[in-house]
N, C-alpha and C. Protein backbone atom coordinates (compact mmCIF):
# COMPACT_ATOMS: atom_id res chain seq x y z
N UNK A 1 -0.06 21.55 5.29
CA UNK A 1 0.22 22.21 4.04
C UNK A 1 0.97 23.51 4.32
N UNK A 2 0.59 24.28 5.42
CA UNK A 2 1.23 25.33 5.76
C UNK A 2 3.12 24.88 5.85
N UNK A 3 2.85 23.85 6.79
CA UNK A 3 4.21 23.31 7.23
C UNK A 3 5.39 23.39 5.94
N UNK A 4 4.52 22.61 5.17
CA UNK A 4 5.39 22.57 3.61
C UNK A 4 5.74 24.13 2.51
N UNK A 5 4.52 24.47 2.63
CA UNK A 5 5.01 26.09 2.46
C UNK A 5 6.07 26.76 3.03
N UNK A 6 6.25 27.13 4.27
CA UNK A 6 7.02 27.86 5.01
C UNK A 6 8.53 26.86 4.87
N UNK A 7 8.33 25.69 4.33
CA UNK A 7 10.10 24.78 3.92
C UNK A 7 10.51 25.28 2.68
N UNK A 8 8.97 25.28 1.51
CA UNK A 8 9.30 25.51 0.83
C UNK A 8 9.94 27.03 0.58
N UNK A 9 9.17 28.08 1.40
CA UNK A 9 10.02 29.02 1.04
C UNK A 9 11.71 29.37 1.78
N UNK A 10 11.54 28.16 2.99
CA UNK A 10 12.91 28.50 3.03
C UNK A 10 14.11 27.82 2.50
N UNK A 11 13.77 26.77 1.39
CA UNK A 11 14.70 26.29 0.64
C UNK A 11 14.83 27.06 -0.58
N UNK A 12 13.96 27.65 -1.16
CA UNK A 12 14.01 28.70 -2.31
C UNK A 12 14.55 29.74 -2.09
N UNK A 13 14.55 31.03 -2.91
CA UNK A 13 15.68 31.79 -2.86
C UNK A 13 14.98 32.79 -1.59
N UNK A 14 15.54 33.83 -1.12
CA UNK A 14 14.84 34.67 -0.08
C UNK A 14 14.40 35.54 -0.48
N UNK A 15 12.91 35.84 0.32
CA UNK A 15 11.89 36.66 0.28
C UNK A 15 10.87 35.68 -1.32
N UNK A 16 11.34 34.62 -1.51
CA UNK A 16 10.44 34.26 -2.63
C UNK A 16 9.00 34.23 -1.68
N UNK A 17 8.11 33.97 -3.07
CA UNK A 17 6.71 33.59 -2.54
C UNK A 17 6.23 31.91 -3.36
N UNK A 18 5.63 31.46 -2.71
CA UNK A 18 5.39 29.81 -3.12
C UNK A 18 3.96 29.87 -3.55
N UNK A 19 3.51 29.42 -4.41
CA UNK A 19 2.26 29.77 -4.92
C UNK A 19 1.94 27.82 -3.87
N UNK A 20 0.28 27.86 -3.71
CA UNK A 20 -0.12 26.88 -3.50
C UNK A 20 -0.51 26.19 -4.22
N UNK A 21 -0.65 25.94 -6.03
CA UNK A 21 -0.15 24.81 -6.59
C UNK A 21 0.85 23.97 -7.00
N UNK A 22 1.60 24.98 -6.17
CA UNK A 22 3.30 24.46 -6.74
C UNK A 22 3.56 23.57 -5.01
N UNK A 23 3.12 24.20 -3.58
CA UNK A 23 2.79 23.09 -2.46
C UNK A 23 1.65 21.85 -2.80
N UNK A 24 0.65 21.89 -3.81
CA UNK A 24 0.02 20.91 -3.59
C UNK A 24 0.26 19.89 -4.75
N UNK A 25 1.46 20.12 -5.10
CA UNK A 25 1.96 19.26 -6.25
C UNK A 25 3.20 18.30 -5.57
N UNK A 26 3.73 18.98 -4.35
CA UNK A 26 4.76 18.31 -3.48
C UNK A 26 4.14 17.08 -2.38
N UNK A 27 2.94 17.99 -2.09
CA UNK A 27 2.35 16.57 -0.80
C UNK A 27 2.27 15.19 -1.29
N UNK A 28 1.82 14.94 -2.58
CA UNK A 28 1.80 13.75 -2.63
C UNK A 28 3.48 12.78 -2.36
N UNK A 29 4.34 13.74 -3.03
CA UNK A 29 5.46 12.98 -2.44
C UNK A 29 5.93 12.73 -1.32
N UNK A 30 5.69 14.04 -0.74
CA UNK A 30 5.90 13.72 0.94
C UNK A 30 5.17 12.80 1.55
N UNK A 31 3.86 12.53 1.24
CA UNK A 31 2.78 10.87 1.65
C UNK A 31 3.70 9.37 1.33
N UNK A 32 4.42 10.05 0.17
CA UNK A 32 5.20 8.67 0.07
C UNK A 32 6.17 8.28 1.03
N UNK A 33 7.34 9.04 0.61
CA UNK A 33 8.12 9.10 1.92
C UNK A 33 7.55 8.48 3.31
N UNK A 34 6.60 9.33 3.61
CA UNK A 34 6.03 9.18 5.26
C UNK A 34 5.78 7.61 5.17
N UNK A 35 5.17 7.76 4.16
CA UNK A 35 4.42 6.12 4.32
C UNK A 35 5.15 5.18 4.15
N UNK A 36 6.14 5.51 3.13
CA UNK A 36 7.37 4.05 3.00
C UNK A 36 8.22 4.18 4.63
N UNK A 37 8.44 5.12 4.91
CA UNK A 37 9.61 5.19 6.32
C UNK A 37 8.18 4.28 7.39
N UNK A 38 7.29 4.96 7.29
CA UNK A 38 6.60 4.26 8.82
C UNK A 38 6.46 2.61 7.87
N UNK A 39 6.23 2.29 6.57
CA UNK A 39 6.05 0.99 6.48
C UNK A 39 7.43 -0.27 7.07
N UNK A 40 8.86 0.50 6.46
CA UNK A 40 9.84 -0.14 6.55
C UNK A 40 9.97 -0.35 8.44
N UNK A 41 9.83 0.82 8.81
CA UNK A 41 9.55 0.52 10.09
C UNK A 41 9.14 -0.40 11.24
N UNK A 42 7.52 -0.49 10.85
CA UNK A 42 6.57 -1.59 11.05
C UNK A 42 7.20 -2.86 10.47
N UNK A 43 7.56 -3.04 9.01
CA UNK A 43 8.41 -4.56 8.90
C UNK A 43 9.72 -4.98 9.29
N UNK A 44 10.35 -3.88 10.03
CA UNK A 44 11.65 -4.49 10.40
C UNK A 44 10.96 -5.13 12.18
N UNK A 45 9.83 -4.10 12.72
CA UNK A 45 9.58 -4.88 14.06
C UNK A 45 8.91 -5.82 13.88
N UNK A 46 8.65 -6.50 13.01
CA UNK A 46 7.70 -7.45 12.88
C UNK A 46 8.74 -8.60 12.42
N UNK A 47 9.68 -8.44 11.43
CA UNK A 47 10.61 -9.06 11.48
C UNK A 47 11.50 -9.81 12.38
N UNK A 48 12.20 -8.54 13.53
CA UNK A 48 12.57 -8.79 14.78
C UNK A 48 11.93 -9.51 15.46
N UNK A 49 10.34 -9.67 15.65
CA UNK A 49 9.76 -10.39 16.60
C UNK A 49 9.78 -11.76 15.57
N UNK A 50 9.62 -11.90 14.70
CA UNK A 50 9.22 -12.92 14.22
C UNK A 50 10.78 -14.04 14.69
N UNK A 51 11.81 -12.92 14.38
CA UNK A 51 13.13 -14.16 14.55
C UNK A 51 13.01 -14.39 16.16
N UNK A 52 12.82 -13.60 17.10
CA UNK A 52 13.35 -14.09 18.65
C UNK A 52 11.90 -14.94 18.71
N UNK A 53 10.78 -15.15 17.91
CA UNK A 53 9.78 -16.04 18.41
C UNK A 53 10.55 -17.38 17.66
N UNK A 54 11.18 -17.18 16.40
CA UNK A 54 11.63 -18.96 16.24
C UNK A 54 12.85 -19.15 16.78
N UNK A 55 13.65 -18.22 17.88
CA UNK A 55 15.09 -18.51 18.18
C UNK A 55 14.37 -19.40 19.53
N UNK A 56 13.19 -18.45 20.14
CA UNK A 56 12.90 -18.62 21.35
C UNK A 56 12.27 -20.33 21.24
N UNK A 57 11.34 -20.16 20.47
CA UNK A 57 10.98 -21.99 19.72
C UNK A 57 12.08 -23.11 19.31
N UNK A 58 13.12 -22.68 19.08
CA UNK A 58 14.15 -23.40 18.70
C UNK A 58 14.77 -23.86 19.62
N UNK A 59 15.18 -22.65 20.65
CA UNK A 59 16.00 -23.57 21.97
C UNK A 59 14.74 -23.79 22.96
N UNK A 60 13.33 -24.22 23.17
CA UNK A 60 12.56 -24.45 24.00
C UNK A 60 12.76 -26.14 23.43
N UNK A 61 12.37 -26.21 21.97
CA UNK A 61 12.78 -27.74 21.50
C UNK A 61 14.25 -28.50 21.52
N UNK A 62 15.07 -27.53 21.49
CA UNK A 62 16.32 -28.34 21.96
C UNK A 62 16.54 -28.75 23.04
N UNK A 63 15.99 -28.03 24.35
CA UNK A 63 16.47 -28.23 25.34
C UNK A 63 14.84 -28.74 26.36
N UNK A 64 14.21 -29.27 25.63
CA UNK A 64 13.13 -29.75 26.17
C UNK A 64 12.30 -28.57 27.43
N UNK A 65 12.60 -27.56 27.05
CA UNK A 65 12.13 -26.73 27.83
C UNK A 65 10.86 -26.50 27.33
N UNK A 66 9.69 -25.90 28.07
CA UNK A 66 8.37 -25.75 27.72
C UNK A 66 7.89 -24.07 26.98
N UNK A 67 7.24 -23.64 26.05
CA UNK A 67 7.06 -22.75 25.65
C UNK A 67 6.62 -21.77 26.43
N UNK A 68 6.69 -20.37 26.46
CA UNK A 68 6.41 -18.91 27.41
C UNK A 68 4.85 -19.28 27.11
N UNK A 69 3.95 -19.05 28.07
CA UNK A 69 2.86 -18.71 28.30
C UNK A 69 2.25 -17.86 27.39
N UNK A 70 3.20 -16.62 26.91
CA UNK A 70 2.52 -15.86 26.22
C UNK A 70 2.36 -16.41 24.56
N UNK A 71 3.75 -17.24 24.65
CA UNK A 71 3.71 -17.68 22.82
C UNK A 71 3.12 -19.16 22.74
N UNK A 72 2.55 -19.78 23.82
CA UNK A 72 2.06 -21.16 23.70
C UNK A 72 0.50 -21.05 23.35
N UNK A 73 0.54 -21.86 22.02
CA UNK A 73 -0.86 -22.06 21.34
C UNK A 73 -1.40 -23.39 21.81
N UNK A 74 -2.76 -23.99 21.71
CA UNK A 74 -3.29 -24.83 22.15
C UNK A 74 -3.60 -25.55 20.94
N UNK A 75 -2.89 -25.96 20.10
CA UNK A 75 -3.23 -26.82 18.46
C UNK A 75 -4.68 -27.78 18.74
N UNK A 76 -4.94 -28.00 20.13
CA UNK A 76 -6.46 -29.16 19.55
C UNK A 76 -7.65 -28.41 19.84
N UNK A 77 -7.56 -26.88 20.22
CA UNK A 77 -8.88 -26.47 20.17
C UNK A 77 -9.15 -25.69 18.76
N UNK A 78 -7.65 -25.95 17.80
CA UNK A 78 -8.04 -25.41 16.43
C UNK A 78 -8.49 -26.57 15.11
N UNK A 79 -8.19 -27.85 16.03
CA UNK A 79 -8.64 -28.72 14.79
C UNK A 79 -10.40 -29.51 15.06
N UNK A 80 -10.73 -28.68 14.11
CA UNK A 80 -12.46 -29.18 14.30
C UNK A 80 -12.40 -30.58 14.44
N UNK A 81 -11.68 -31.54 13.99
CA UNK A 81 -12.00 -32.80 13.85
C UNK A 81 -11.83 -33.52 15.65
N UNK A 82 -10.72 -32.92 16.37
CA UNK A 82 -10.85 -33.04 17.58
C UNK A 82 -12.35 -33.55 18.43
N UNK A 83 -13.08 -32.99 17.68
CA UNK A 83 -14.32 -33.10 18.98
C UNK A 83 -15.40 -34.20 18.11
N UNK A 84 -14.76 -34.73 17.29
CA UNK A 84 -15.97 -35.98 16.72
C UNK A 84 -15.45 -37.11 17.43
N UNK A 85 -16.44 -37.52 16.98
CA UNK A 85 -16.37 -39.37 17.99
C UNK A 85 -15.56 -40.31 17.05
């Protein structure tokens, strides 16, 4: 809150003074901001991974190559029906 004070007074005129309901009427916007930039953030890397995991899936099936260790799932220890008689 301090942080935002000391902007606010140096975007206002000089030597002003910033009262602290006029800073605690600004934070909430600045939460937005913060929070939309770190959200867009987080979904563009999640994005990115998501495409090189189906580029990487795509040419493992074209070219009969076998999946990375790290992205290979085991599909029959997720189907309960697997283990009936």
């Amino acid at each position: 809150m301090a942080a935002l004070e000391k902007l606010m007074q140096q975007l206002g005129p000089a030597g002003s003074r910033v009262p602290v309901q006029n800073v605690a009427k600004v934070v909430p916007f600045v939460g937005i901001v913060v929070g939309a930039g770190m959200n867009a953030a987080i979904l563009g890397r999640v994005a990115a991974d998501a495409q090189r995991y189906c580029q990487t899936r795509f040419l493992c099936e074209k070219y009969g190559l076998p999946l990375p260790a790290a992205l290979a799932t085991d599909d029959e220890d997720d189907d309960p029906q697997a283990d009936a008689p």
